[in-house]
Protein backbone atom coordinates (compact mmCIF):
# COMPACT_ATOMS: atom_id res chain seq x y z
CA UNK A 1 59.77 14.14 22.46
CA UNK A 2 57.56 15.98 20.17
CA UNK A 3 54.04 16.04 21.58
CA UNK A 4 51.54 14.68 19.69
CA UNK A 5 49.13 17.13 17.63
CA UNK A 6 45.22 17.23 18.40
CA UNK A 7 43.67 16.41 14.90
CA UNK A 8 40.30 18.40 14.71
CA UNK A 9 37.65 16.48 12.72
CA UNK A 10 37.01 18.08 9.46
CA UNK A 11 33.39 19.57 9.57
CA UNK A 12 30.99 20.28 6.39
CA UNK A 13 29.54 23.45 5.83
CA UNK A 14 26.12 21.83 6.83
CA UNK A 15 27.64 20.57 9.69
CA UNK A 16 29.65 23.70 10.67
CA UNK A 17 25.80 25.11 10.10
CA UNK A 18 24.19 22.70 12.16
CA UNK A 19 26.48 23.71 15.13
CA UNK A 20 25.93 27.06 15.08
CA UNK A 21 21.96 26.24 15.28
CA UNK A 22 22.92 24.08 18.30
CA UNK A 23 24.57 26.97 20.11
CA UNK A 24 21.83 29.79 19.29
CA UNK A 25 19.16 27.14 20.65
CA UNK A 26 17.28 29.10 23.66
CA UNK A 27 13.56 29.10 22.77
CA UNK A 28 11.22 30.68 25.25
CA UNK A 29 8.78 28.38 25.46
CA UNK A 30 10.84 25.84 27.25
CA UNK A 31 13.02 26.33 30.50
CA UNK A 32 16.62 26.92 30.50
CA UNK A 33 17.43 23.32 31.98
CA UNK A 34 15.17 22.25 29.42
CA UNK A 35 16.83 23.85 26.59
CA UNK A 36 20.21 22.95 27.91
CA UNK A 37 19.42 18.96 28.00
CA UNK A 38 18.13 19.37 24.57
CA UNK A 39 21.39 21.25 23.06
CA UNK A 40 23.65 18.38 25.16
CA UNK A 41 21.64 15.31 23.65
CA UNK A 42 21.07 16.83 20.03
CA UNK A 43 25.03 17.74 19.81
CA UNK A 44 25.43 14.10 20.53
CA UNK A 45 23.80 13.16 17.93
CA UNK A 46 25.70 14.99 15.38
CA UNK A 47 23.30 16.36 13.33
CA UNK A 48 24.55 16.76 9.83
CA UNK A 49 22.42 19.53 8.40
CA UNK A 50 20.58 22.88 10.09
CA UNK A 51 17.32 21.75 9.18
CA UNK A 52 18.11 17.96 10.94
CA UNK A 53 19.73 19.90 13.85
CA UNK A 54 16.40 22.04 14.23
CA UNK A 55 13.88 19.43 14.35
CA UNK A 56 16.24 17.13 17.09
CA UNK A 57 16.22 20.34 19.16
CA UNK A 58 12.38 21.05 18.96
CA UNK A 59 11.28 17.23 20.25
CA UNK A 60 13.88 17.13 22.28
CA UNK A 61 13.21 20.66 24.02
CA UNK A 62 9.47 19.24 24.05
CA UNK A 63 9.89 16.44 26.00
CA UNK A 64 12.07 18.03 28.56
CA UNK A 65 9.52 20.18 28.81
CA UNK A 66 6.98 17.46 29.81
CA UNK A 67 9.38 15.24 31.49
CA UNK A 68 9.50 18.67 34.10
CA UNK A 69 6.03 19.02 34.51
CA UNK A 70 6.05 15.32 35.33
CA UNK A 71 8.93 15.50 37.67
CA UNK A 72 11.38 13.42 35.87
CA UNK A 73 14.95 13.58 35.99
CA UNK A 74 16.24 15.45 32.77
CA UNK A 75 18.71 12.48 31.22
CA UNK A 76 18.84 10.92 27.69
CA UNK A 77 18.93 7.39 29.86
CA UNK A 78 15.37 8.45 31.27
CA UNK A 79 13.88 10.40 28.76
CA UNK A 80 14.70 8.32 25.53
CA UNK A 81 13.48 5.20 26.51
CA UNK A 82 10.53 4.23 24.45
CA UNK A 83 8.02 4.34 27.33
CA UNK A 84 8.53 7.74 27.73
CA UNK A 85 8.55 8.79 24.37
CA UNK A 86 5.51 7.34 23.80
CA UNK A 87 3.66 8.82 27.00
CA UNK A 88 5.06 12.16 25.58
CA UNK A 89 3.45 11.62 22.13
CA UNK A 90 0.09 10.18 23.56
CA UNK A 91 -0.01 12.72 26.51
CA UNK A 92 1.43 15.58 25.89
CA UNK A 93 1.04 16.74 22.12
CA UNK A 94 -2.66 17.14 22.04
CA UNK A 95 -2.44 20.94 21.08
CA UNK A 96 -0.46 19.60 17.65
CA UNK A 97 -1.71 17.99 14.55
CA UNK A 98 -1.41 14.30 14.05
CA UNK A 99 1.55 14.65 11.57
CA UNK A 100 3.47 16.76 13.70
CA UNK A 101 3.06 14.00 16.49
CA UNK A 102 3.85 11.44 14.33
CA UNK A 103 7.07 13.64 13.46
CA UNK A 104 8.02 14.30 17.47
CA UNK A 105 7.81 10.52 17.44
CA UNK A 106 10.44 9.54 14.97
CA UNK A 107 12.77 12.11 15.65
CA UNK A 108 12.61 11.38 18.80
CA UNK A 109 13.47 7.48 18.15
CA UNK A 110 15.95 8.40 15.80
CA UNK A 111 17.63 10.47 18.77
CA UNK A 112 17.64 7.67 21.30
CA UNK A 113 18.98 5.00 18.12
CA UNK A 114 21.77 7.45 17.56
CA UNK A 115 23.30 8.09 21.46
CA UNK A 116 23.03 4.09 22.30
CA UNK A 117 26.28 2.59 22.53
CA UNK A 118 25.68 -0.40 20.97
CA UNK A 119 22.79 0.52 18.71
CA UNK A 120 20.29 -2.56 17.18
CA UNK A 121 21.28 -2.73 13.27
CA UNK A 122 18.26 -0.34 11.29
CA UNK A 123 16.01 -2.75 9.30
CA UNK A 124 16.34 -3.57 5.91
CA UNK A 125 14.20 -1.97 3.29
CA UNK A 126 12.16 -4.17 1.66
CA UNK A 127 10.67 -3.44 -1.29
CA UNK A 128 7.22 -2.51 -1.87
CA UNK A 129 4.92 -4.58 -3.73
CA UNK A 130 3.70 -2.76 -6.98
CA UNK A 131 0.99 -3.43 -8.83
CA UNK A 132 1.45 -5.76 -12.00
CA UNK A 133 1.59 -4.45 -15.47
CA UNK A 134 -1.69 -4.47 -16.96
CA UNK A 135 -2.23 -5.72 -20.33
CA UNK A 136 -3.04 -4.31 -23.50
CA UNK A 137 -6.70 -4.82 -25.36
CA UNK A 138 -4.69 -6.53 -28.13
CA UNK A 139 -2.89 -8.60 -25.49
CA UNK A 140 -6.45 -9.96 -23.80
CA UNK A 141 -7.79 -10.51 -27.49
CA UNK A 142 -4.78 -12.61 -28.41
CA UNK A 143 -5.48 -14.92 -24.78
CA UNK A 144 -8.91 -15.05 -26.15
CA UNK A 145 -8.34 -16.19 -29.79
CA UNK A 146 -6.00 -18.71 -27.94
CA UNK A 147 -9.10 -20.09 -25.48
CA UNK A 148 -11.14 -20.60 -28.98
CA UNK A 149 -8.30 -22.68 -30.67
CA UNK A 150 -8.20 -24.89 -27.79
CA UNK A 151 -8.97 -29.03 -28.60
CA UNK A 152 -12.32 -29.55 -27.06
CA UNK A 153 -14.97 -27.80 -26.24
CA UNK A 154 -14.91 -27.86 -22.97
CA UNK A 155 -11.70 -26.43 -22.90
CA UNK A 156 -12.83 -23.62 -24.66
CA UNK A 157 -15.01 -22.62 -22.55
CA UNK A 158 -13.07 -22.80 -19.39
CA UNK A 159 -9.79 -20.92 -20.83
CA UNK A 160 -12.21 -18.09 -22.30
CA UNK A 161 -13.48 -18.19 -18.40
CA UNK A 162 -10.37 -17.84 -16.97
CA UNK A 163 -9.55 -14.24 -19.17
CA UNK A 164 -13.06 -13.12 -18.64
CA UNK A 165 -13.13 -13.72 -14.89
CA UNK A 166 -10.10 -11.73 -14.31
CA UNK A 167 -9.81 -8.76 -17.19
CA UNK A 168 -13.69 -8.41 -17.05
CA UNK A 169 -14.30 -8.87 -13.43
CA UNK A 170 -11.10 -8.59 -11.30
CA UNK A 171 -11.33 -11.85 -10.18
CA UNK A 172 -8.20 -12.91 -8.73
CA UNK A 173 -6.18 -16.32 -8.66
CA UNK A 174 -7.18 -17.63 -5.46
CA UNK A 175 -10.92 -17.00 -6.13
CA UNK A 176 -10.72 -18.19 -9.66
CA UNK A 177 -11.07 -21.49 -8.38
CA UNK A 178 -13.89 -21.20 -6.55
CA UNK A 179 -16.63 -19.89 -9.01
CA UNK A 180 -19.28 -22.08 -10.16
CA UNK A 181 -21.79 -21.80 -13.54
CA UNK A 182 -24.38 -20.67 -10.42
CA UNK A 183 -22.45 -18.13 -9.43
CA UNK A 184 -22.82 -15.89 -12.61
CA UNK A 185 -25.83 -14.92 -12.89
CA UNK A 186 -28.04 -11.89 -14.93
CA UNK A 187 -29.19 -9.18 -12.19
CA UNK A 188 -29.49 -5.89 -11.93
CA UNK A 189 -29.47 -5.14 -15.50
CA UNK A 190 -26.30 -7.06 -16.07
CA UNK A 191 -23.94 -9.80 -15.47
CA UNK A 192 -22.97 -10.51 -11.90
CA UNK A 193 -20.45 -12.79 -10.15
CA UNK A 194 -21.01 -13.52 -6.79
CA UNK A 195 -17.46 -14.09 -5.30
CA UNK A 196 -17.39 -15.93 -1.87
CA UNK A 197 -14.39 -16.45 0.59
CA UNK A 198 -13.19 -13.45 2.71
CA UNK A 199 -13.71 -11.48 0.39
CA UNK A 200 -17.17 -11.94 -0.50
CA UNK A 201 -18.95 -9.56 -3.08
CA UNK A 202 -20.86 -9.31 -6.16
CA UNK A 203 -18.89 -7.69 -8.95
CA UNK A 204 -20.13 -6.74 -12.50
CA UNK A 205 -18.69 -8.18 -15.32
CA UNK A 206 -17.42 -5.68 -18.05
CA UNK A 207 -19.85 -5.61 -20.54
CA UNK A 208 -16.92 -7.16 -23.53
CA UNK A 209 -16.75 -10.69 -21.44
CA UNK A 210 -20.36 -11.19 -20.56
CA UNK A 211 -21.73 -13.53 -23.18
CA UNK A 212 -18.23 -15.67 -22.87
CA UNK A 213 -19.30 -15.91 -19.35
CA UNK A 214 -22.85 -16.54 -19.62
CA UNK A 215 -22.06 -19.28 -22.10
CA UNK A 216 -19.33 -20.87 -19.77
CA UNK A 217 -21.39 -20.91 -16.62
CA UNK A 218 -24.39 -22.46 -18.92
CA UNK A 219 -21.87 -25.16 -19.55
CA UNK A 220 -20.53 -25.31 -15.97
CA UNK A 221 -23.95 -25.32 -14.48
CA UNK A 222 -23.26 -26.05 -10.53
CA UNK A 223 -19.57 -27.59 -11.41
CA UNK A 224 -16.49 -25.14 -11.04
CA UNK A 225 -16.47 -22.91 -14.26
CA UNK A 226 -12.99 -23.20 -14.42
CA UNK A 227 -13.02 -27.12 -13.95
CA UNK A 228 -11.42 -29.49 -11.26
CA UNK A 229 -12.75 -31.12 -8.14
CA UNK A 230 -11.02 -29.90 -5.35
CA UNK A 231 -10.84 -25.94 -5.59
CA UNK A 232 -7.88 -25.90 -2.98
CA UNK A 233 -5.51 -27.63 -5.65
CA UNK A 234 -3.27 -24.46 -6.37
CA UNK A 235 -2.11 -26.30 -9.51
CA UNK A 236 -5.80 -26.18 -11.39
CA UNK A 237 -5.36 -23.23 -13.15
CA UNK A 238 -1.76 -23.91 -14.15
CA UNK A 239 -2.55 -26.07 -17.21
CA UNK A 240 -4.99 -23.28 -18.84
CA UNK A 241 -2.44 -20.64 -18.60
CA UNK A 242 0.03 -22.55 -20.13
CA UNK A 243 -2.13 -22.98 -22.63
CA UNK A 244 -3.11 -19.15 -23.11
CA UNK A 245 0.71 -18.76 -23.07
CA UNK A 246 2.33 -20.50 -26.62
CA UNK A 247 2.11 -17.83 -28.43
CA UNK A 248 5.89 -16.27 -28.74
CA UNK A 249 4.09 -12.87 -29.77
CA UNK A 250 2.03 -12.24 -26.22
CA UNK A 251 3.33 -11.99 -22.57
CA UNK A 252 2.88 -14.86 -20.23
CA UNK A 253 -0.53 -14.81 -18.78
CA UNK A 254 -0.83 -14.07 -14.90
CA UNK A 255 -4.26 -13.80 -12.87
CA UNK A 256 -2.68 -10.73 -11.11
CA UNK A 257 -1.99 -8.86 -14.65
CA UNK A 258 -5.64 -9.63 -15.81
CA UNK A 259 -7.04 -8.44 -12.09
CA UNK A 260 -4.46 -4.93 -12.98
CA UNK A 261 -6.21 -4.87 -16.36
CA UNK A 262 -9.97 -4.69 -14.65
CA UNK A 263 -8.91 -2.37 -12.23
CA UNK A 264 -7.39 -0.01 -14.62
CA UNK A 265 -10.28 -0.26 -17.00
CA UNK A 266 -12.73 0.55 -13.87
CA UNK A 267 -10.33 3.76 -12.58
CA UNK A 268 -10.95 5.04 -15.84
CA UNK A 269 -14.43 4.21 -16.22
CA UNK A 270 -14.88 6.20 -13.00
CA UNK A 271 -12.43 8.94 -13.21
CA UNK A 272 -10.41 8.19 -10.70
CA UNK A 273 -7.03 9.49 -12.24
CA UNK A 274 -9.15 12.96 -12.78
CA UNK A 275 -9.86 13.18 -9.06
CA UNK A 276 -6.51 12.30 -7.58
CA UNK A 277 -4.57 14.74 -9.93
CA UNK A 278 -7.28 17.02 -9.07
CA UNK A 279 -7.14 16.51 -5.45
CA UNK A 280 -3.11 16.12 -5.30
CA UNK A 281 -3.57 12.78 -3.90
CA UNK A 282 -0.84 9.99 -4.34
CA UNK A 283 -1.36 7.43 -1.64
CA UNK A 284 -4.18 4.82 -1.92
CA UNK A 285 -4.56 4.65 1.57
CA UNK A 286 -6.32 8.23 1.74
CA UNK A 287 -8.51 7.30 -0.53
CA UNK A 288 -9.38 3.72 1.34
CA UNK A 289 -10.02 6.59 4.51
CA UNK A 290 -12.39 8.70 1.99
CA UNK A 291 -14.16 5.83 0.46
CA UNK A 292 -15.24 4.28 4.17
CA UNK A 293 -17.31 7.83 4.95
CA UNK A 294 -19.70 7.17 1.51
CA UNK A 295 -23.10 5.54 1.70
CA UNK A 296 -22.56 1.62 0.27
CA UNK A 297 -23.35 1.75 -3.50
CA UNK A 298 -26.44 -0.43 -4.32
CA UNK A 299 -25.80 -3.23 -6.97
CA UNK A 300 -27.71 -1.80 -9.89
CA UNK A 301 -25.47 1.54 -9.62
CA UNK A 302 -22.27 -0.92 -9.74
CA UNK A 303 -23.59 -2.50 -12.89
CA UNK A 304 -24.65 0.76 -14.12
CA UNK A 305 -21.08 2.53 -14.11
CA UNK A 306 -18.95 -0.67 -13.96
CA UNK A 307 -20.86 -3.35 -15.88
CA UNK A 308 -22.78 -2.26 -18.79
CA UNK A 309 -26.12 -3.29 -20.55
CA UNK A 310 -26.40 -7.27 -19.76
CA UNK A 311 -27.09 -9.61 -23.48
């Protein structure tokens, strides 16, 4: 008989690459055991490219090197459970930078993932919720025209409402519902809407919507400006969309895409493009971090750059 022939996988070049990283591993600022475990768990993993290969072998050369100074036995079982990867990151990478910890930390959870022998399923990506579409001047002016044709007068004044609440003062859906006439009032050289809920705050209306505001909230007077008796009805603005939305020629109207339309108008009122192409910034979350370290802005400087000279 024959004997059977050993088939040798097939490597990559990056892989081929990646091995030769794995064998050259010896860094002096870890022990040779430490080194060693590192080189056994990393080749385990199979990393596919030298640069992947390199940062498994410098978290996992890391934390041997702490597991030693704690006395723990150097094996993947011990070392890659998530207790100990997270004492590692907590308590022994204070002389690196935040990223880099973060980085040690998901590496290091991608190595355990990847030598468990029946490893969870990874979780699905979900998409990330983007901000709507804003919409055009001509769009909002066309949602207007359509609040002035409406039957009664009433009507009028509570579909013009609903536009100018959201394109002139970012109002959004679930808030809508909850304005009364009282609630807009003329302060601080402007127009003002005092929103309530948990998200309570007085925002200035853009200076285009302030006399359809004014005149609805005259009307209104302590009553919702939008109309109905129970606020929590989810259904009371549905009718005065659809009635902002017959006309073939414009988009469907949507609270959220009249709240994108304020905030876009605002960004650019304040130059907020400008300073995040200036600054290289991309994610709003570093600017939510810069924003909470600047004194509060008093109300007449938010009607001053946001709301304009009240009627």
């Amino acid at each position: 008989m024959v004997p059977a022939c050993r088939v040798e996988p097939v490597l990559s070049d990056a892989a081929r690459r990646a091995a030769v990283v794995l064998e050259r591993y010896a860094p002096v600022s870890v022990s040779a055991a430490a080194a060693a475990w590192a080189r056994e768990v990393v080749a385990l993993a199979g990393p596919g490219t030298p640069g992947r290969a390199k940062a498994l072998l410098f978290a996992a050369g890391r934390l041997a090197s702490f597991a030693e100074s704690l006395g723990l036995e150097l094996s993947a079982g011990a070392l890659l459970s998530e207790a100990v990867i997270e004492r590692f990151v907590l308590v022994g990478c204070g002389s690196v930078s935040p990223a880099t910890r973060r980085t040690l930390r998901t590496n290091l959870r991608a190595l355990a993932r990847s030598l468990e022998r029946y490893p969870e399923p990874a979780a699905v990506p979900l998409v990330r919720e983007r901000a709507k579409r804003p919409y055009s001047p001509a769009e909002v002016d066309g949602f207007l025209r359509l609040a002035d044709a409406q039957a009664t007068h009433a009507r009028r004044l509570r579909a013009s409402a609903l536009v100018c609440l959201g394109a002139g003062a970012g109002v959004i859906a679930g808030e809508l519902r909850h304005v009364r006439g009282s609630d807009i009032v003329c302060r601080a050289g402007g127009v003002i809407v005092e929103v309530g809920g948990a998200r309570a705050r007085a925002v200035p209306v853009l200076e285009r919507y302030q006399q359809r505001l004014l005149d609805a909230a005259a009307f209104a007077g302590d009553r919702y400006v939008i109309g109905g008796r129970n606020p929590d009805r989810r259904n009371v603005t549905d009718t005065l969309s659809a009635a902002l939305s017959t006309d073939s020629s414009l988009p469907r109207l949507q609270a959220g895409r009249l709240r994108s339309t304020w905030l876009v108008e605002c960004a650019e009122a304040i130059g907020l493009s400008a300073l995040m192409q200036a600054a290289g910034i991309t994610c709003s979350q570093r600017l939510g971090d810069l924003a909470a370290q600047l004194p509060a802005v008093s109300e007449d400087e938010l009607v001053a750059i946001l709301g304009g000279n009240g009627p």
